[in-house]
PDB file of N, CA and C in Angstrom:
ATOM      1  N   UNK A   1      15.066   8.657  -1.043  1.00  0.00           N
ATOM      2  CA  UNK A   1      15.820   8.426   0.158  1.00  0.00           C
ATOM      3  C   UNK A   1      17.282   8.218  -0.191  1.00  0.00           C
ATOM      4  N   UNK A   2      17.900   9.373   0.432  1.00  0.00           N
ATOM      5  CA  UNK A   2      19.326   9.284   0.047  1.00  0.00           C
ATOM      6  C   UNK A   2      20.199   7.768   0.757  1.00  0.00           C
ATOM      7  N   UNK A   3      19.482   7.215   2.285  1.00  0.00           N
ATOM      8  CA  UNK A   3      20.258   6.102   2.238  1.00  0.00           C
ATOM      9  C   UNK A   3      19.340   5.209   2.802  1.00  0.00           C
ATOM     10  N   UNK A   4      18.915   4.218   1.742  1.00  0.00           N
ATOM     11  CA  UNK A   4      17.603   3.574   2.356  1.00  0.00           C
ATOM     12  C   UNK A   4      18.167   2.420   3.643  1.00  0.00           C
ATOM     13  N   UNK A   5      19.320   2.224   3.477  1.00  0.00           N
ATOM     14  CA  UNK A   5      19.252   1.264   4.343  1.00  0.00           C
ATOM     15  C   UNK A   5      19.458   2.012   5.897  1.00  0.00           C
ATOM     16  N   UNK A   6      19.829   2.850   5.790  1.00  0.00           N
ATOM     17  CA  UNK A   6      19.648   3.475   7.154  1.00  0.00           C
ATOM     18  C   UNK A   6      18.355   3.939   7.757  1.00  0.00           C
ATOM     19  N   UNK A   7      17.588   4.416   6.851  1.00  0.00           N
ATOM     20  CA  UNK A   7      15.948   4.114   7.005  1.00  0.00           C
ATOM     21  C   UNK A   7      15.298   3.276   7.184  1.00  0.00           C
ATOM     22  N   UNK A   8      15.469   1.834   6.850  1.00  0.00           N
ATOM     23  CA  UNK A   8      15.154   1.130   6.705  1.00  0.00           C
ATOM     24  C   UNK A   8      15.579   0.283   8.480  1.00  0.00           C
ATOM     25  N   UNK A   9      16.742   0.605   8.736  1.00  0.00           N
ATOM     26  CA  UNK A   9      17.260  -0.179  10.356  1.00  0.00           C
ATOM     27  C   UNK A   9      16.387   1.251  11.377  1.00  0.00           C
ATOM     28  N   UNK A  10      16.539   2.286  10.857  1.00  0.00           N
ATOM     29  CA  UNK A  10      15.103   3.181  11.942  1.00  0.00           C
ATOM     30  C   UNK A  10      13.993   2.978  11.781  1.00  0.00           C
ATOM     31  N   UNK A  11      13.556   2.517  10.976  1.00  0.00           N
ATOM     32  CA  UNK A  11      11.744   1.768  10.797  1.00  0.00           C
ATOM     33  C   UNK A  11      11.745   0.494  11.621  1.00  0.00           C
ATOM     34  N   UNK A  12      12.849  -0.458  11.140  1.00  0.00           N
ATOM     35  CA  UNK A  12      12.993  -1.714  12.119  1.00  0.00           C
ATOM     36  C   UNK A  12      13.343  -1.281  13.298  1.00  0.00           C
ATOM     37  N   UNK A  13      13.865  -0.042  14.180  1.00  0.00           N
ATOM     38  CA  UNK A  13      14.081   0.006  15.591  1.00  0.00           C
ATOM     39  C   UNK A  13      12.822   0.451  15.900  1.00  0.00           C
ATOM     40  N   UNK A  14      11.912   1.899  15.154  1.00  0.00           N
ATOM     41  CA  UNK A  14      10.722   1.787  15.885  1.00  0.00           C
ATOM     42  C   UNK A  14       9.665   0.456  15.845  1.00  0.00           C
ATOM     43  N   UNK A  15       9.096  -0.038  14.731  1.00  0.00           N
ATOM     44  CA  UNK A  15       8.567  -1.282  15.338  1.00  0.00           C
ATOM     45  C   UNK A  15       8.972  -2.285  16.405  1.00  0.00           C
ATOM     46  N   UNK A  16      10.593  -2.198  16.273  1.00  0.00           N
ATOM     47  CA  UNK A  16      10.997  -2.775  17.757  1.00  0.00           C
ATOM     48  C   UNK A  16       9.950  -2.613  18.664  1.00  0.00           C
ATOM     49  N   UNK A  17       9.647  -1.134  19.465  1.00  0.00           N
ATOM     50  CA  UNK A  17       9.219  -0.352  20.140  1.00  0.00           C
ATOM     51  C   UNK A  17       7.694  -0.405  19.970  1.00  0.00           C
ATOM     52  N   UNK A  18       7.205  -0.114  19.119  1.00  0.00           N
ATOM     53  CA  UNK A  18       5.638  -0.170  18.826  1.00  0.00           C
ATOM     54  C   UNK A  18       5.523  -1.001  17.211  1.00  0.00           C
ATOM     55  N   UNK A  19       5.539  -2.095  17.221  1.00  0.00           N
ATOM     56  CA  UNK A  19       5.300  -3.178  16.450  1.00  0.00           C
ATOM     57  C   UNK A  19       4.526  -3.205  15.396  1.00  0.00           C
ATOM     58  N   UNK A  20       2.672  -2.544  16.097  1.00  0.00           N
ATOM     59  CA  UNK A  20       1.953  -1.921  15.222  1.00  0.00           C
ATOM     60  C   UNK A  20       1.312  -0.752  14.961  1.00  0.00           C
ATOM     61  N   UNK A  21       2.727   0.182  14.840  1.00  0.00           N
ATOM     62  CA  UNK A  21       3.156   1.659  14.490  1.00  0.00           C
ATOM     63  C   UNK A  21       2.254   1.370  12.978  1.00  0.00           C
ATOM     64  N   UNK A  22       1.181   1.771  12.701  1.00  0.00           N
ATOM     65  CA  UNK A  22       0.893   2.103  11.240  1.00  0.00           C
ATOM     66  C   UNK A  22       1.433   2.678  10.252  1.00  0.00           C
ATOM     67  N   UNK A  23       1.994   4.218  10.838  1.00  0.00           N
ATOM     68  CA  UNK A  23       3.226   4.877   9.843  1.00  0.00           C
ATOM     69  C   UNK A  23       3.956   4.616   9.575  1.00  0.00           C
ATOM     70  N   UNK A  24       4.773   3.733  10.609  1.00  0.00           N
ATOM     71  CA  UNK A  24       6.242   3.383   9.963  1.00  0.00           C
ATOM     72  C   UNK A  24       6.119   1.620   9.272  1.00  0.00           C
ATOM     73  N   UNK A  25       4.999   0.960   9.857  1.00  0.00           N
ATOM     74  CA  UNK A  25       4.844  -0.108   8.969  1.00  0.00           C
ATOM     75  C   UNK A  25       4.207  -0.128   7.196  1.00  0.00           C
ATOM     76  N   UNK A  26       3.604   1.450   7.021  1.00  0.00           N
ATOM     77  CA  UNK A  26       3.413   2.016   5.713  1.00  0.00           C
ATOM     78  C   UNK A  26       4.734   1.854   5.345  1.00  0.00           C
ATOM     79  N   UNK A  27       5.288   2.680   5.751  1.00  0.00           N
ATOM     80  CA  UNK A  27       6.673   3.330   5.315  1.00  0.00           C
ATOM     81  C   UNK A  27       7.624   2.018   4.982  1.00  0.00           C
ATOM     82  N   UNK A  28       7.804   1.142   5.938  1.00  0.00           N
ATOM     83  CA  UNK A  28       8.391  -0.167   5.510  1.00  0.00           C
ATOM     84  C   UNK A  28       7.646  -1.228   4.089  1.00  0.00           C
ATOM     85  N   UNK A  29       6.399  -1.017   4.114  1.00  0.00           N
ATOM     86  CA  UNK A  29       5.889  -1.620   2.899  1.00  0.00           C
ATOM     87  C   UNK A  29       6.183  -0.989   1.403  1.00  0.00           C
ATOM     88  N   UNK A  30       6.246   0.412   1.825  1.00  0.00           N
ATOM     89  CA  UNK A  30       6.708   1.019   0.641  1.00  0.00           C
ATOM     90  C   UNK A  30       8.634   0.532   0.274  1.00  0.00           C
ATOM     91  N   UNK A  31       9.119   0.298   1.145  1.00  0.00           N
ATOM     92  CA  UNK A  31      10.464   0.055   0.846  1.00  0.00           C
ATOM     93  C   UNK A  31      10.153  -1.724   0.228  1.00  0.00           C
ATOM     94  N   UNK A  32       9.524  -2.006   1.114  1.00  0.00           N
ATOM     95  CA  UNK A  32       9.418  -3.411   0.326  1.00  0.00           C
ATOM     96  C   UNK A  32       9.346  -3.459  -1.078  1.00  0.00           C
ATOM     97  N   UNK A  33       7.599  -3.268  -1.463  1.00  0.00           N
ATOM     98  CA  UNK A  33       7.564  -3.145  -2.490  1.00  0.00           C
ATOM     99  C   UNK A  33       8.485  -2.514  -3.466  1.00  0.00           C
ATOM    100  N   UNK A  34       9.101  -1.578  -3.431  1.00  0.00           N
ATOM    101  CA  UNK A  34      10.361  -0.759  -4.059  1.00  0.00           C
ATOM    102  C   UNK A  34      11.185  -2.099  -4.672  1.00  0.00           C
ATOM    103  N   UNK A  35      11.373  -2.928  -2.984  1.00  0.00           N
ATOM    104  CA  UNK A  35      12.398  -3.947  -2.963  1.00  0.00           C
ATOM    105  C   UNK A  35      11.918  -4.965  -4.249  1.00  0.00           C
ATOM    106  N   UNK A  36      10.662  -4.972  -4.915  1.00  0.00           N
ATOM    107  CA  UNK A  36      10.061  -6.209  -5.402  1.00  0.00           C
ATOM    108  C   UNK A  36       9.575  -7.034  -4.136  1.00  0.00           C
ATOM    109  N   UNK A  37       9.755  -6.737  -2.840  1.00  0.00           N
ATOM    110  CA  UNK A  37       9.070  -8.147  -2.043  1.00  0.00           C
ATOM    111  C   UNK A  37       7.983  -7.903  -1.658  1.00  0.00           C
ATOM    112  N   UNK A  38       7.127  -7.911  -2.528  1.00  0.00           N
ATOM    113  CA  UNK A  38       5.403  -7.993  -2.484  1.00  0.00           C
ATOM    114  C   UNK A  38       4.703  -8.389  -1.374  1.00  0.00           C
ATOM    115  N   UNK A  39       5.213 -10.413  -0.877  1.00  0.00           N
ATOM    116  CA  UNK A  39       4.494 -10.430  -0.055  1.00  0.00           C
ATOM    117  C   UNK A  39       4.112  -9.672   1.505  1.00  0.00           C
ATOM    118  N   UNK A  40       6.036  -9.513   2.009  1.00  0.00           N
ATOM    119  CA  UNK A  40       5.724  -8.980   2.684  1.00  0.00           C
ATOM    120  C   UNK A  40       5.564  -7.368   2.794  1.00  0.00           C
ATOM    121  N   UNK A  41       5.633  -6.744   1.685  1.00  0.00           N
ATOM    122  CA  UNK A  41       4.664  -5.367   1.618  1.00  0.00           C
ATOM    123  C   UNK A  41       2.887  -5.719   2.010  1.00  0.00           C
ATOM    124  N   UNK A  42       2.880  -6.903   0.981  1.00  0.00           N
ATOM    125  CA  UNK A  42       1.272  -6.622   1.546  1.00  0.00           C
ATOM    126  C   UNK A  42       1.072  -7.017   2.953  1.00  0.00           C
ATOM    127  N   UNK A  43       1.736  -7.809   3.459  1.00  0.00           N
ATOM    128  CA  UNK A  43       1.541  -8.443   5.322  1.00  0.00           C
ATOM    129  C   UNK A  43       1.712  -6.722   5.860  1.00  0.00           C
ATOM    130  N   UNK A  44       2.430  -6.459   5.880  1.00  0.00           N
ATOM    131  CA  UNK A  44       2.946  -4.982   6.392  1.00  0.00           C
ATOM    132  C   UNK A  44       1.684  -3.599   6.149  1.00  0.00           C
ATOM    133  N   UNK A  45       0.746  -3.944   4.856  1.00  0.00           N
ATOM    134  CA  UNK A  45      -0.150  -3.305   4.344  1.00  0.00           C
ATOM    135  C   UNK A  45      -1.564  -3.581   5.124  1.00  0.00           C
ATOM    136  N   UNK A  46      -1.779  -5.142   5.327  1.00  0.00           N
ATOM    137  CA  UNK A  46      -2.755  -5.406   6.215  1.00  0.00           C
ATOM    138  C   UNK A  46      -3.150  -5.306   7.500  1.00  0.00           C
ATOM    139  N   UNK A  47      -1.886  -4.795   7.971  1.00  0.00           N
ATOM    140  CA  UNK A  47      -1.660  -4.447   9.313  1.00  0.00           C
ATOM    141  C   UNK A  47      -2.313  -2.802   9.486  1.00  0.00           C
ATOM    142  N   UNK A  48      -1.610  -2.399   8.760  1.00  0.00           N
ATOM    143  CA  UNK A  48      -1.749  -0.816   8.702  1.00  0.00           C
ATOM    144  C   UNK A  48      -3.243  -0.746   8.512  1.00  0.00           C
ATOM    145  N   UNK A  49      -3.945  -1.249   7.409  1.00  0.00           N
ATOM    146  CA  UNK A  49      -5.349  -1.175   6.820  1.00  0.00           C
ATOM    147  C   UNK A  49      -6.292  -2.189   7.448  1.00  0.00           C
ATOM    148  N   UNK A  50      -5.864  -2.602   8.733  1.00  0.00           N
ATOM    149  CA  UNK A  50      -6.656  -3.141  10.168  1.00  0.00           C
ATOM    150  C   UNK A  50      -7.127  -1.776  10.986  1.00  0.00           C
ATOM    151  N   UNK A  51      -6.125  -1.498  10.764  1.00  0.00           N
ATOM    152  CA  UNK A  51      -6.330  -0.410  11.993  1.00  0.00           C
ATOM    153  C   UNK A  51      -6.621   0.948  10.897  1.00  0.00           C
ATOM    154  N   UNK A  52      -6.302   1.230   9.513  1.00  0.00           N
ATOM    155  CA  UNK A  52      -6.897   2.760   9.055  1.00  0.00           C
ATOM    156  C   UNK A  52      -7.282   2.140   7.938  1.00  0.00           C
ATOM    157  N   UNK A  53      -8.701   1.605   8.192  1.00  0.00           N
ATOM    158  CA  UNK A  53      -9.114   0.710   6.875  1.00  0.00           C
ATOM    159  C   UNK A  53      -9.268   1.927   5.597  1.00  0.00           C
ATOM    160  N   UNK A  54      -9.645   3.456   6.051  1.00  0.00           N
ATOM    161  CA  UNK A  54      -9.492   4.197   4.861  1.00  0.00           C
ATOM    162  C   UNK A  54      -8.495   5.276   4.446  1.00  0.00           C
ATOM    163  N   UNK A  55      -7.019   4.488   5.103  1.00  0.00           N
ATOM    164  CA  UNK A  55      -5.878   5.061   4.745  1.00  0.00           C
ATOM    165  C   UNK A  55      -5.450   5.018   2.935  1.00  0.00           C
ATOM    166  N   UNK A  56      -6.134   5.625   2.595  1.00  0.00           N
ATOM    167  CA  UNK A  56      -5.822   5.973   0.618  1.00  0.00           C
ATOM    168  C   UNK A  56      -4.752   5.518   0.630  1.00  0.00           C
ATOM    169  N   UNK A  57      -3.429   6.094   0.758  1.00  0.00           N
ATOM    170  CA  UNK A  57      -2.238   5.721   0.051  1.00  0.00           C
ATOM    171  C   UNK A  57      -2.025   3.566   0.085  1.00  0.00           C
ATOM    172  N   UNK A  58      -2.474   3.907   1.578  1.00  0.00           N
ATOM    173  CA  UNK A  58      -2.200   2.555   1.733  1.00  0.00           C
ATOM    174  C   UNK A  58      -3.038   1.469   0.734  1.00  0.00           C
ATOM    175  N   UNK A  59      -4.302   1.514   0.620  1.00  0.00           N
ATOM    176  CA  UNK A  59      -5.348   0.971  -0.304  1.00  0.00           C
ATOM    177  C   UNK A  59      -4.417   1.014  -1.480  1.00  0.00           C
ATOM    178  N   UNK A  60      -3.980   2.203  -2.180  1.00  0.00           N
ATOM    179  CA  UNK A  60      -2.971   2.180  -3.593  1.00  0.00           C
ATOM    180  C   UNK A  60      -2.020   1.391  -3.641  1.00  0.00           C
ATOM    181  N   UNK A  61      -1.484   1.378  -3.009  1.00  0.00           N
ATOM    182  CA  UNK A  61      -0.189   0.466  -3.062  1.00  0.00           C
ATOM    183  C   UNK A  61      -0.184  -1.089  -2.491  1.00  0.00           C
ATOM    184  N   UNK A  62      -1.834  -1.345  -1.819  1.00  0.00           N
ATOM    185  CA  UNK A  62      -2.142  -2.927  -1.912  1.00  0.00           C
ATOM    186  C   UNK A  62      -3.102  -3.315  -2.680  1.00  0.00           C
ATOM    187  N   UNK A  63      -3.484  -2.200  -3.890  1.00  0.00           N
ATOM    188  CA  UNK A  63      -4.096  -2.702  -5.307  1.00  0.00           C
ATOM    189  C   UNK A  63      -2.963  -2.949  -6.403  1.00  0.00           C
ATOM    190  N   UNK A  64      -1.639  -2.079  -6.030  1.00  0.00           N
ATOM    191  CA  UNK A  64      -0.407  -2.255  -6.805  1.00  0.00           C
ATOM    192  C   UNK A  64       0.322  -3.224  -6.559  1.00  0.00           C
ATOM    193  N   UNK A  65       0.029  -4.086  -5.607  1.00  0.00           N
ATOM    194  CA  UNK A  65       0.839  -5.626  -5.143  1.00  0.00           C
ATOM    195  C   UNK A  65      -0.428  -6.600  -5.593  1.00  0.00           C
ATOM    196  N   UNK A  66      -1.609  -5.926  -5.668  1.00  0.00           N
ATOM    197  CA  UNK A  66      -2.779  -7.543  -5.634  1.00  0.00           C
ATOM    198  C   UNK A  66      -3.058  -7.890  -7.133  1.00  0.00           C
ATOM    199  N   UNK A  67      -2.685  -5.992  -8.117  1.00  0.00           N
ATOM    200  CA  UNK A  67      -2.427  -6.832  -9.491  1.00  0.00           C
ATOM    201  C   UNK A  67      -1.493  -7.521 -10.156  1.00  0.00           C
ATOM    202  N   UNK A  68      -0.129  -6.577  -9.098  1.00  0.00           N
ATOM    203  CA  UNK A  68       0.698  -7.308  -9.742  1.00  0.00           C
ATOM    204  C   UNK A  68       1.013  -8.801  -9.580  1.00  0.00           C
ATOM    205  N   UNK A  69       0.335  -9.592  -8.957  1.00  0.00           N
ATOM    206  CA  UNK A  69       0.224 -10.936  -8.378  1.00  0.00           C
ATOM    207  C   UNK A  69      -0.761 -11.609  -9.303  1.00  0.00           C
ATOM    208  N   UNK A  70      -1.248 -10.520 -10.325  1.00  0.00           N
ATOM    209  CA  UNK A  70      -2.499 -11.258 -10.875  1.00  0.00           C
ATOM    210  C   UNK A  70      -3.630 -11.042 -10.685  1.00  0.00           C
ATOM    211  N   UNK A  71      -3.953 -10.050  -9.482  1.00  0.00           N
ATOM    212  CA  UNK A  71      -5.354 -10.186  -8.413  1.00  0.00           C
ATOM    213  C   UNK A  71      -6.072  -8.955  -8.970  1.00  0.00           C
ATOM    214  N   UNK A  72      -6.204  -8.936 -10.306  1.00  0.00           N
ATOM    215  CA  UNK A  72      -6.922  -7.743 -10.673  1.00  0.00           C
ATOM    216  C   UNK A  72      -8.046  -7.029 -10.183  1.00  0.00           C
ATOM    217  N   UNK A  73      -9.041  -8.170  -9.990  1.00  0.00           N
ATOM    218  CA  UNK A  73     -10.277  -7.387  -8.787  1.00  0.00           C
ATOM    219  C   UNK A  73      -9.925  -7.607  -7.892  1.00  0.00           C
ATOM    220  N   UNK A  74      -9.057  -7.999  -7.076  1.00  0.00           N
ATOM    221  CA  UNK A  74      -9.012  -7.604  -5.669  1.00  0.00           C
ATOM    222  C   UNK A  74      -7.930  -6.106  -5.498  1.00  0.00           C
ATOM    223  N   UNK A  75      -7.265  -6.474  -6.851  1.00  0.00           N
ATOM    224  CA  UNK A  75      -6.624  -4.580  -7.171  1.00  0.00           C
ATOM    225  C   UNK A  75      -7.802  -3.664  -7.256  1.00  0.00           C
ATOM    226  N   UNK A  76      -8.844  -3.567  -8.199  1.00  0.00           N
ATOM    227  CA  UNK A  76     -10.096  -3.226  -8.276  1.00  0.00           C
ATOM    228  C   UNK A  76     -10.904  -2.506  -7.551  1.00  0.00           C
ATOM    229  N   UNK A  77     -10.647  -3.867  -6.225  1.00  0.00           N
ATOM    230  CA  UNK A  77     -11.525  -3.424  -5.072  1.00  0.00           C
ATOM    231  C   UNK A  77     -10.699  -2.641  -4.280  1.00  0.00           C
ATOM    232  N   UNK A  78      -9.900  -2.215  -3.718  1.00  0.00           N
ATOM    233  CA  UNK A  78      -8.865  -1.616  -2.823  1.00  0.00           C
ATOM    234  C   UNK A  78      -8.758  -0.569  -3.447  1.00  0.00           C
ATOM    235  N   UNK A  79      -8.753  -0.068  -4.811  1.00  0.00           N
ATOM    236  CA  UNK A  79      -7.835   1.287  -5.750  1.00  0.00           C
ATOM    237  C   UNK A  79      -9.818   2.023  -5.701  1.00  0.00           C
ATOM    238  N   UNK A  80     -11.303   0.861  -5.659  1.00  0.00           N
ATOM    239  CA  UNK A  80     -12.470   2.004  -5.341  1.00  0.00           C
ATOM    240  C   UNK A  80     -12.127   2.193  -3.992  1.00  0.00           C
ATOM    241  N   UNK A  81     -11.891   0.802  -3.139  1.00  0.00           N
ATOM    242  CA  UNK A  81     -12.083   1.963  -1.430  1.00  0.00           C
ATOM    243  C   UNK A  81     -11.210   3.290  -1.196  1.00  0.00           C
ATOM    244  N   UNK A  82     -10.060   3.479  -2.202  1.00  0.00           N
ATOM    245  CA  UNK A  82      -9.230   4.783  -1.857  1.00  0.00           C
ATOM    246  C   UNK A  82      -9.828   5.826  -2.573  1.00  0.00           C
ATOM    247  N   UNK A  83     -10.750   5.568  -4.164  1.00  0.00           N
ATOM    248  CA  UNK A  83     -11.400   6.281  -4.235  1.00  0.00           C
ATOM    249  C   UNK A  83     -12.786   7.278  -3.322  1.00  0.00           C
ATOM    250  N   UNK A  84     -13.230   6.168  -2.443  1.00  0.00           N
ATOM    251  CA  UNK A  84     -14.470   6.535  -1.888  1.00  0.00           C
ATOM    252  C   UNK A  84     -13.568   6.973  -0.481  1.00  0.00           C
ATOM    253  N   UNK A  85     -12.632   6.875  -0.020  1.00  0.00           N
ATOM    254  CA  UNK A  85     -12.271   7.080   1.148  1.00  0.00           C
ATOM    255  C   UNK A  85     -11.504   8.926   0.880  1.00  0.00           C
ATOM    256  N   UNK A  86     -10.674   9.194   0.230  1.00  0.00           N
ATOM    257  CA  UNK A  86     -10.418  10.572  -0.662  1.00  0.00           C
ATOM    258  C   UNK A  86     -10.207  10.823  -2.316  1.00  0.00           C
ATOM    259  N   UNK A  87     -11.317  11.093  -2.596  1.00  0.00           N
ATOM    260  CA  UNK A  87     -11.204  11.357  -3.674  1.00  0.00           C
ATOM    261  C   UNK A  87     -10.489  12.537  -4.262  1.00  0.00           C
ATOM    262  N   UNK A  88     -10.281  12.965  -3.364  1.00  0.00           N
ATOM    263  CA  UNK A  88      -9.361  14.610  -4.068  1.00  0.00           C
ATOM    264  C   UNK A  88      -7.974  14.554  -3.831  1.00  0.00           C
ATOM    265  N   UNK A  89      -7.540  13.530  -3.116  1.00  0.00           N
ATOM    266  CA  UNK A  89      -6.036  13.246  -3.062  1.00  0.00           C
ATOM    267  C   UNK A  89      -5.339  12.822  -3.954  1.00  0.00           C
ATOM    268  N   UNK A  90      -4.177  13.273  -3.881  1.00  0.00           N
ATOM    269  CA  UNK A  90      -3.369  12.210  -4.811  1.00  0.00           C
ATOM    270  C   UNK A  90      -3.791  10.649  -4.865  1.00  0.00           C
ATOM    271  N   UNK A  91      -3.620  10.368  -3.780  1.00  0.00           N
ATOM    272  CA  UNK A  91      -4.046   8.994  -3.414  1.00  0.00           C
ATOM    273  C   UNK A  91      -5.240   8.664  -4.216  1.00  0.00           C
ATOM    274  N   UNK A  92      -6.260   9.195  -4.037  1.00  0.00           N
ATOM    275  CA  UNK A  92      -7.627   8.876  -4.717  1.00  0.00           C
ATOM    276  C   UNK A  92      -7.776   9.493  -6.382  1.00  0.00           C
ATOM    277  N   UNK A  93      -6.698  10.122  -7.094  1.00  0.00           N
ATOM    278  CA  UNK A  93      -6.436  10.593  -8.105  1.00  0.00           C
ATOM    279  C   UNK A  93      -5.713   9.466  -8.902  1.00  0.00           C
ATOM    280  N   UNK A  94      -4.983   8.997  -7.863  1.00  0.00           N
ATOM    281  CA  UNK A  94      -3.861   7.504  -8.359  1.00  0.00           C
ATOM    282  C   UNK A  94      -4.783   6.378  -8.558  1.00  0.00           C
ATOM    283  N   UNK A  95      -5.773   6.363  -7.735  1.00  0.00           N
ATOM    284  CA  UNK A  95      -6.589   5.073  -8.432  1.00  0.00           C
ATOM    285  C   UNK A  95      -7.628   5.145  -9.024  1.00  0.00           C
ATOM    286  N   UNK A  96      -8.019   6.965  -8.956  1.00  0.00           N
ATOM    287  CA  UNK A  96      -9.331   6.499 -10.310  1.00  0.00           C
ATOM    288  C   UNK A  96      -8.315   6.295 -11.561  1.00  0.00           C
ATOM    289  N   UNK A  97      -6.807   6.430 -11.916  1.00  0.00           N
ATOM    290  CA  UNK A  97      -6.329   6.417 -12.797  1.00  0.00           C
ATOM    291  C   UNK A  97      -6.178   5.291 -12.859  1.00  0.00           C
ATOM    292  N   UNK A  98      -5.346   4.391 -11.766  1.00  0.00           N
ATOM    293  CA  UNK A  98      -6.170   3.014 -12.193  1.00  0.00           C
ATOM    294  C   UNK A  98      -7.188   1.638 -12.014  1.00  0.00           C
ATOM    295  N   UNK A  99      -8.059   2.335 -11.703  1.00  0.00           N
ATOM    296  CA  UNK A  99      -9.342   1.991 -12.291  1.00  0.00           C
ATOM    297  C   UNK A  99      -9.408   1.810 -14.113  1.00  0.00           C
ATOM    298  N   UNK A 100      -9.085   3.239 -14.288  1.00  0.00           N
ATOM    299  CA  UNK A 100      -9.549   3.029 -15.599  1.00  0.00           C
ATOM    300  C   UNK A 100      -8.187   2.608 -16.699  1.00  0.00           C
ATOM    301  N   UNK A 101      -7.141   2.376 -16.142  1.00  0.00           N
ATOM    302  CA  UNK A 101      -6.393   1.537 -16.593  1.00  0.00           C
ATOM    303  C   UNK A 101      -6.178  -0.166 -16.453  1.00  0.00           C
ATOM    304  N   UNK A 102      -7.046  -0.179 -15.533  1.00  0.00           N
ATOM    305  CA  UNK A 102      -7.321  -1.882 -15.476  1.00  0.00           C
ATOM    306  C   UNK A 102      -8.816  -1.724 -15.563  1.00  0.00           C
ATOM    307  N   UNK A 103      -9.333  -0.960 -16.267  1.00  0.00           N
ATOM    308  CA  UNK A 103     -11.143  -1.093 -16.882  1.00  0.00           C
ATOM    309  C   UNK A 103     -11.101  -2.530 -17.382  1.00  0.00           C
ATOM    310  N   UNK A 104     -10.662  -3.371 -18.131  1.00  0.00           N
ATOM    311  CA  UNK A 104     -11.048  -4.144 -19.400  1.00  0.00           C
ATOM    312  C   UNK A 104     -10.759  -5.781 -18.224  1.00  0.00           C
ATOM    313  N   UNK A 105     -10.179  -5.281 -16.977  1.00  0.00           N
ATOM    314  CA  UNK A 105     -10.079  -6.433 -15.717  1.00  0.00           C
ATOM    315  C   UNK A 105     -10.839  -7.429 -15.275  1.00  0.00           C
ATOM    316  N   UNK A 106     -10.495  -8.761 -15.154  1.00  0.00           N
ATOM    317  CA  UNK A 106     -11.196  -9.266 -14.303  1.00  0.00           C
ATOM    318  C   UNK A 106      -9.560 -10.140 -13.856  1.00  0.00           C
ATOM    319  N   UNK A 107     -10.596 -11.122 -12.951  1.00  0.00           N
ATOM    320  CA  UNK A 107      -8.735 -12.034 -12.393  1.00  0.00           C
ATOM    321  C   UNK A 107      -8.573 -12.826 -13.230  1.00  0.00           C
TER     322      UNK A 107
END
């Protein structure tokens, strides 16, 4: 994104508008996390994965905030549901990779 912060005030005007927009509250978690602000990537993540509990990308990137917090099986568990939800995606390619990069895991 050539200018995130201008992306970033059009993600905050559509949730203005529809609050729990799933796409653009993805889209804001991904800037979070980018940002380092974990928690609220994952608040922003749980929202989205209320409503598309087998949205892959989304599952990836709240196993990539729950290890990096430490939460190795609860990374674990989120990086199989994107496996079992698409496995032929990137998305589901990204977490059998890690899966087996946090094989040796527990919390």
């Amino acid at each position: 994104m050539k200018q995130p912060q201008a992306a970033r005030q059009a993600i905050v005007q559509a949730l203005a508008l529809l609050p729990n927009y799933a796409p653009a509250l993805q889209l804001l978690a991904e800037m979070e996390y980018q940002d380092g602000n974990l928690p609220d990537a994952f608040s922003h993540l749980q929202v989205v994965l209320a409503q598309q509990p087998s949205n892959a990308d989304a599952l990836v990137l709240a196993g990539r905030i729950a290890a990096q917090q430490g939460q190795v099986g609860e990374a674990r568990d989120f990086w199989k549901r994107s496996v079992d939800a698409a496995p032929y995606s990137a998305a589901g390619k990204a977490a059998q990779h890690l899966l087996m990069q946090y094989s040796g895991g527990g919390q």
